[in-house]
C-alpha atoms as a PDB file:
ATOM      1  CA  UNK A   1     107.224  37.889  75.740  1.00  0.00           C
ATOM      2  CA  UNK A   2     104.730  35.670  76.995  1.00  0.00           C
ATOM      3  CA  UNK A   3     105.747  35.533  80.611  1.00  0.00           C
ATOM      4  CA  UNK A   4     104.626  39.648  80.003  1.00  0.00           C
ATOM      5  CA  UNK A   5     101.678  39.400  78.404  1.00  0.00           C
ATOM      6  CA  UNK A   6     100.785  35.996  81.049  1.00  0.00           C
ATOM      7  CA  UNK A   7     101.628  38.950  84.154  1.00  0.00           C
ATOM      8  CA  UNK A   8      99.717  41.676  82.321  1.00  0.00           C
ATOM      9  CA  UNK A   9      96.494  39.234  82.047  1.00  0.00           C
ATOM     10  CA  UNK A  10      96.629  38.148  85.620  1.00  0.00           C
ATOM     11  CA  UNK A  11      97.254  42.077  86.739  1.00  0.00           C
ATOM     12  CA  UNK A  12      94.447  42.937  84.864  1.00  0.00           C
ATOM     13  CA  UNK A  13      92.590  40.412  86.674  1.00  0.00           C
ATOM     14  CA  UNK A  14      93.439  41.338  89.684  1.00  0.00           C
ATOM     15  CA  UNK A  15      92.262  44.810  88.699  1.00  0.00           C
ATOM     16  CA  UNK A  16      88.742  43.817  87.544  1.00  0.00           C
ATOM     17  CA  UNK A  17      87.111  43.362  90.654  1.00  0.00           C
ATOM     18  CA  UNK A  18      88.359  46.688  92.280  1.00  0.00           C
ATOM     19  CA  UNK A  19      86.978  48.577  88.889  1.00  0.00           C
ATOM     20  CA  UNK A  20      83.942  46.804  89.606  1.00  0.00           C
ATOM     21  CA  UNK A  21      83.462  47.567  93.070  1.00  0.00           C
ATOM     22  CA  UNK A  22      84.094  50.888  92.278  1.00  0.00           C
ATOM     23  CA  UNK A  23      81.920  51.667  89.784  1.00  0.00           C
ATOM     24  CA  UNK A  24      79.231  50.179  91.541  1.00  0.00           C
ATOM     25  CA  UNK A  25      80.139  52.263  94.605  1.00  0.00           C
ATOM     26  CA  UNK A  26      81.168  55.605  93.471  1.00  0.00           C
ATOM     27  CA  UNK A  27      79.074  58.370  94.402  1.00  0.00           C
ATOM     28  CA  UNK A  28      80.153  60.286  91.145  1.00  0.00           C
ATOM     29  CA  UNK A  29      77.043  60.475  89.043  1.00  0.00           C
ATOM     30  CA  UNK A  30      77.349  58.785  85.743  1.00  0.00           C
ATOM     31  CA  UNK A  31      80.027  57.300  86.548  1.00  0.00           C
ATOM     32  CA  UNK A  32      78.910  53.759  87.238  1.00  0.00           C
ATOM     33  CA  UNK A  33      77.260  53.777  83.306  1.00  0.00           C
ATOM     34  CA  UNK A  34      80.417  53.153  82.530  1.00  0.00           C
ATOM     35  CA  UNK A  35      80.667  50.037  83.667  1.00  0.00           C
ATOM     36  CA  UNK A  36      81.209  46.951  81.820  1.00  0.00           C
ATOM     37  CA  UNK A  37      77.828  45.257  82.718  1.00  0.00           C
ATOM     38  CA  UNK A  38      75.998  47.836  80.361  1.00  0.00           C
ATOM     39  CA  UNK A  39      75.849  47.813  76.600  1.00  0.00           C
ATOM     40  CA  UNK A  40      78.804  49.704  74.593  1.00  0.00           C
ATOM     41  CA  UNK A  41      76.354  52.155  72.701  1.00  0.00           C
ATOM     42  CA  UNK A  42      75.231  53.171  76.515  1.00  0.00           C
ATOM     43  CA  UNK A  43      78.733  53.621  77.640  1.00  0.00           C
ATOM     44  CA  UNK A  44      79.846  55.329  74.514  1.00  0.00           C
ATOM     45  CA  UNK A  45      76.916  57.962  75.344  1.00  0.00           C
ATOM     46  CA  UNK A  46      77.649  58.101  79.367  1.00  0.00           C
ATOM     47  CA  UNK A  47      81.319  58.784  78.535  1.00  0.00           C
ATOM     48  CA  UNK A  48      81.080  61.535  76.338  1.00  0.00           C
ATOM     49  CA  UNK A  49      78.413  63.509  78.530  1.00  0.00           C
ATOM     50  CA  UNK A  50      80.754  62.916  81.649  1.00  0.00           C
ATOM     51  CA  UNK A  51      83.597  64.452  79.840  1.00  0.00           C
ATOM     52  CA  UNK A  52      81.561  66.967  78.602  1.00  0.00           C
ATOM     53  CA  UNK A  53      80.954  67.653  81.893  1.00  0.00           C
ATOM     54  CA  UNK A  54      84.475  67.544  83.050  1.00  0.00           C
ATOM     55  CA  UNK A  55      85.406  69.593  80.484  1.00  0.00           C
ATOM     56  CA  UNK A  56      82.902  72.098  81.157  1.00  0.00           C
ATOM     57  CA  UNK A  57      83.503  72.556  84.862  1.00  0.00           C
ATOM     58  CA  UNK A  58      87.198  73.044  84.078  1.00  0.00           C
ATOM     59  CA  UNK A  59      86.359  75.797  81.687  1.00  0.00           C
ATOM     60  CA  UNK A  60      84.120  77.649  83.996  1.00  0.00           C
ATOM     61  CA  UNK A  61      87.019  77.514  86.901  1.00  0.00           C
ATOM     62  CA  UNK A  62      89.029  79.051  84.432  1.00  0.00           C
ATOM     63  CA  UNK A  63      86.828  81.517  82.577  1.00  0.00           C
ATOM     64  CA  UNK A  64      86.143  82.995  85.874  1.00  0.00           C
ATOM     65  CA  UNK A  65      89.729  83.110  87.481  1.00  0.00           C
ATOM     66  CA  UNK A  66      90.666  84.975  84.537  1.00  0.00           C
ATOM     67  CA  UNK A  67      87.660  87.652  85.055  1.00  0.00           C
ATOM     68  CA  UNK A  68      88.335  88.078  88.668  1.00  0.00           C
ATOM     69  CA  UNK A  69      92.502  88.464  88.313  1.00  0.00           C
ATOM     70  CA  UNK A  70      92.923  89.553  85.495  1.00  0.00           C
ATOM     71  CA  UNK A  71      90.876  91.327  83.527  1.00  0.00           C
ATOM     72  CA  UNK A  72      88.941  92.810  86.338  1.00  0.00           C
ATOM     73  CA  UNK A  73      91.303  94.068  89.289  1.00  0.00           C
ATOM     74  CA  UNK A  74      90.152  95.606  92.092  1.00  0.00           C
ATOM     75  CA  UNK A  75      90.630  99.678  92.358  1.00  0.00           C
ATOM     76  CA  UNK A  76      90.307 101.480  95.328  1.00  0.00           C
ATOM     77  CA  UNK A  77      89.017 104.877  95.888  1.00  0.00           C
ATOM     78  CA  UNK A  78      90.198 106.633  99.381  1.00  0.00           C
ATOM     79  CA  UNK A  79      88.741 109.936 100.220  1.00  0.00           C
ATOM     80  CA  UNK A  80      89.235 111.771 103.880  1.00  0.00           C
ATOM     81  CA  UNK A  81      88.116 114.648 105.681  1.00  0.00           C
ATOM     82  CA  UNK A  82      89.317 116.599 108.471  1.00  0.00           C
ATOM     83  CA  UNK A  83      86.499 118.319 110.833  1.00  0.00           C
ATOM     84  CA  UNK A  84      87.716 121.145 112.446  1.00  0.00           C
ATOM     85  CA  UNK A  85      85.200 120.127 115.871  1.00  0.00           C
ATOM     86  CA  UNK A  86      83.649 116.605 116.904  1.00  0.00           C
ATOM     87  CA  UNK A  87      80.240 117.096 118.419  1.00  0.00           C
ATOM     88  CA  UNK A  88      78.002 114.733 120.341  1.00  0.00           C
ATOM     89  CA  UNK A  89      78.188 111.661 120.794  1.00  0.00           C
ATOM     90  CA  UNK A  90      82.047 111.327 121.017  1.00  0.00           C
ATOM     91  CA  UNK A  91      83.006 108.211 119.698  1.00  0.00           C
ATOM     92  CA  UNK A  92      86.108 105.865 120.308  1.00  0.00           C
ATOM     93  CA  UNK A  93      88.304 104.289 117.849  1.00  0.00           C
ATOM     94  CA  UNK A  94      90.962 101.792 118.373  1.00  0.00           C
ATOM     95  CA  UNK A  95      92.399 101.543 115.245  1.00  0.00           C
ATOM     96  CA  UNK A  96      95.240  98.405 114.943  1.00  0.00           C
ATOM     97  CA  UNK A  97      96.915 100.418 112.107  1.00  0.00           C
ATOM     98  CA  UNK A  98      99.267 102.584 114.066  1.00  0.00           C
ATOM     99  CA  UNK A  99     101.224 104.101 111.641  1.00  0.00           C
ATOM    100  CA  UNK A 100     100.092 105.621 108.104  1.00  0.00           C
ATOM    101  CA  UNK A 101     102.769 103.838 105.476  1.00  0.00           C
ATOM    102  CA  UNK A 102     102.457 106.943 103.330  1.00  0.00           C
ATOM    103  CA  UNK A 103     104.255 108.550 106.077  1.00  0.00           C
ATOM    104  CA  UNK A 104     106.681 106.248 106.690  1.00  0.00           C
ATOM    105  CA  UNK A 105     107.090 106.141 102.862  1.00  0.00           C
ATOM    106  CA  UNK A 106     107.912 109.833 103.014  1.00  0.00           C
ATOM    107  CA  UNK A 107     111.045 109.137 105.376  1.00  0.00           C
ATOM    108  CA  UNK A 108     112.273 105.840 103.467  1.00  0.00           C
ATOM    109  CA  UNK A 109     110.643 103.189 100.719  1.00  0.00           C
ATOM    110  CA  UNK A 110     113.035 100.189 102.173  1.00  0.00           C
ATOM    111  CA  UNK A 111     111.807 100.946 105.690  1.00  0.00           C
ATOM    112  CA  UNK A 112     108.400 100.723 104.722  1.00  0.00           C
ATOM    113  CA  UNK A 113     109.069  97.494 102.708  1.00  0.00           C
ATOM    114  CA  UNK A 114     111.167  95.726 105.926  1.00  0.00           C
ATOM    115  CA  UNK A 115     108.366  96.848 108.191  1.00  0.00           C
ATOM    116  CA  UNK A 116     105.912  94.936 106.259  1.00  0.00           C
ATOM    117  CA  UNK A 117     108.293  91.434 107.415  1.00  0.00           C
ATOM    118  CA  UNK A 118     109.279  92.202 110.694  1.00  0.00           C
ATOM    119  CA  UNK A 119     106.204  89.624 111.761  1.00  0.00           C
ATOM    120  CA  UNK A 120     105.597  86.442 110.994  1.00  0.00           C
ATOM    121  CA  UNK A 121     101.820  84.523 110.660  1.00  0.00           C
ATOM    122  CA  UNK A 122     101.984  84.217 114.525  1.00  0.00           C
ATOM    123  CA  UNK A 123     102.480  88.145 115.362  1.00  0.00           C
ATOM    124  CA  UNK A 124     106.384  87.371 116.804  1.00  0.00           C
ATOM    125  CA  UNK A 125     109.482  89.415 115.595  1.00  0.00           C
ATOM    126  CA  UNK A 126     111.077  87.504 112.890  1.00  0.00           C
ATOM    127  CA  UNK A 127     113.267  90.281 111.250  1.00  0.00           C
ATOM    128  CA  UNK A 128     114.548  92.632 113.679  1.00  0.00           C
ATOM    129  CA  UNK A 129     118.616  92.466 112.488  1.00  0.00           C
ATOM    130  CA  UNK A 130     116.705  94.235 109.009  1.00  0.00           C
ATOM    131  CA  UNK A 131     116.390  97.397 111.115  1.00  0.00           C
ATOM    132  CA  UNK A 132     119.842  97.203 112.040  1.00  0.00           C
ATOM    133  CA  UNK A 133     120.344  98.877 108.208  1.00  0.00           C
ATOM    134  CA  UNK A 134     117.849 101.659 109.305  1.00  0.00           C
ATOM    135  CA  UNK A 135     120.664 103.424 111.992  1.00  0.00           C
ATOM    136  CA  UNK A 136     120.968 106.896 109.880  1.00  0.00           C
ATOM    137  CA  UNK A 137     116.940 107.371 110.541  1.00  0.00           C
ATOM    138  CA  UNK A 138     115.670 108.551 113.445  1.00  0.00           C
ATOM    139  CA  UNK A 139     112.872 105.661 114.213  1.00  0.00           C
ATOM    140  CA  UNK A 140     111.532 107.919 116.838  1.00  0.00           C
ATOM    141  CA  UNK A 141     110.758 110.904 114.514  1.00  0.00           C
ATOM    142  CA  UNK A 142     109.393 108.796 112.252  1.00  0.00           C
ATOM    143  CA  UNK A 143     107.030 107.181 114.612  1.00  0.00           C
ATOM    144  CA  UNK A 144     106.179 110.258 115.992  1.00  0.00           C
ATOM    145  CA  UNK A 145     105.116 111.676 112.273  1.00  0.00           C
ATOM    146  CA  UNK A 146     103.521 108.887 111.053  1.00  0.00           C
ATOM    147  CA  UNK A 147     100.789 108.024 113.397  1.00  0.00           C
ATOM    148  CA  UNK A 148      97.043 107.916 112.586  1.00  0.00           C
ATOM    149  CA  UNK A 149      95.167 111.552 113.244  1.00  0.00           C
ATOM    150  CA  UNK A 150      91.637 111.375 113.978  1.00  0.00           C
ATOM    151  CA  UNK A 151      91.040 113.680 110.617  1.00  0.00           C
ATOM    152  CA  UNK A 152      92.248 110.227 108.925  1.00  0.00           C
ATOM    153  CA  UNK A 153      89.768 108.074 110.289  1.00  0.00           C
ATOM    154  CA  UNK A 154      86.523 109.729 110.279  1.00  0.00           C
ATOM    155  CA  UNK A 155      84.744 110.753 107.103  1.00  0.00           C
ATOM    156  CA  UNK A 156      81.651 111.550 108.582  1.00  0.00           C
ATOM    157  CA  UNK A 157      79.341 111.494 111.353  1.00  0.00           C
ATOM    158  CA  UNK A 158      75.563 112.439 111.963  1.00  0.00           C
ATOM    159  CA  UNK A 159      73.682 111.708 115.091  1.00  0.00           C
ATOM    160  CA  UNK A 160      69.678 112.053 114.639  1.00  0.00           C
ATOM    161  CA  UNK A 161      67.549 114.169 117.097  1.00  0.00           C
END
């Protein structure tokens, strides 16, 4: 037992100094009050305000994650129009979403749901044996039904005189 407590002293020596440089180092403010050097009454008072802190910083972080996913989801509202005539100025619009997945919904759910992982982060095929399942559907036909119209993407347009 006392060859323990003997290695627990001289660890705790060892210690000390690190403790101290930190404290006196640390950039975390309040944190060096804490130190030995000051009087216990001061200490007592600079430990319960930083964990007041602490604690309410971690309370905030969670208060609002809880607003923002869960009891406040986002909803989204889509409306669309289809113009029978464009009029001056024409514009142009390269749209990156080729396809319209309610469409390709319409033909088959699974398809739809293997589409969405037949790329990886980097944009390569990483999936393509899933479409292998897919042979009764004719991929053409679908593509062919399910690309973007121009009455899809434009709500409205006005052009000043």
């Amino acid at each position: 037992r006392s060859s323990f407590y003997s290695s627990e002293i001289e660890m705790e020596e060892d210690l000390r100094p690190t403790l101290d440089r930190f404290a006196e180092d640390t950039s975390m403010i309040g944190f060096r009050y804490l130190h030995s050097k000051y009087k216990t009454w001061f200490r007592i008072i600079w430990g319960l305000m930083l964990v007041f802190s602490l604690g309410l910083t971690f309370y905030q972080v969670v208060e609002r994650i809880t607003y923002y996913f869960i009891f406040n989801p986002l909803a989204t509202h889509r409306s669309f129009d289809a113009p029978t005539e464009v009029q001056f100025p024409s514009l142009l619009i390269c749209n990156k979403m080729q396809l319209r997945a309610s469409s390709v919904a319409k033909y088959s759910q699974p398809l739809l749901k293997t589409m969405c992982f037949l790329h990886d982060e980097e944009g390569s095929f990483n999936a393509t044996q899933l479409l292998d399942s897919f042979d009764h559907l004719d991929l053409r036909d679908v593509y062919r039904h399910s690309l973007q119209n121009v009455d899809d993407l434009v709500l409205s347009c006005e052009y000043d005189k």
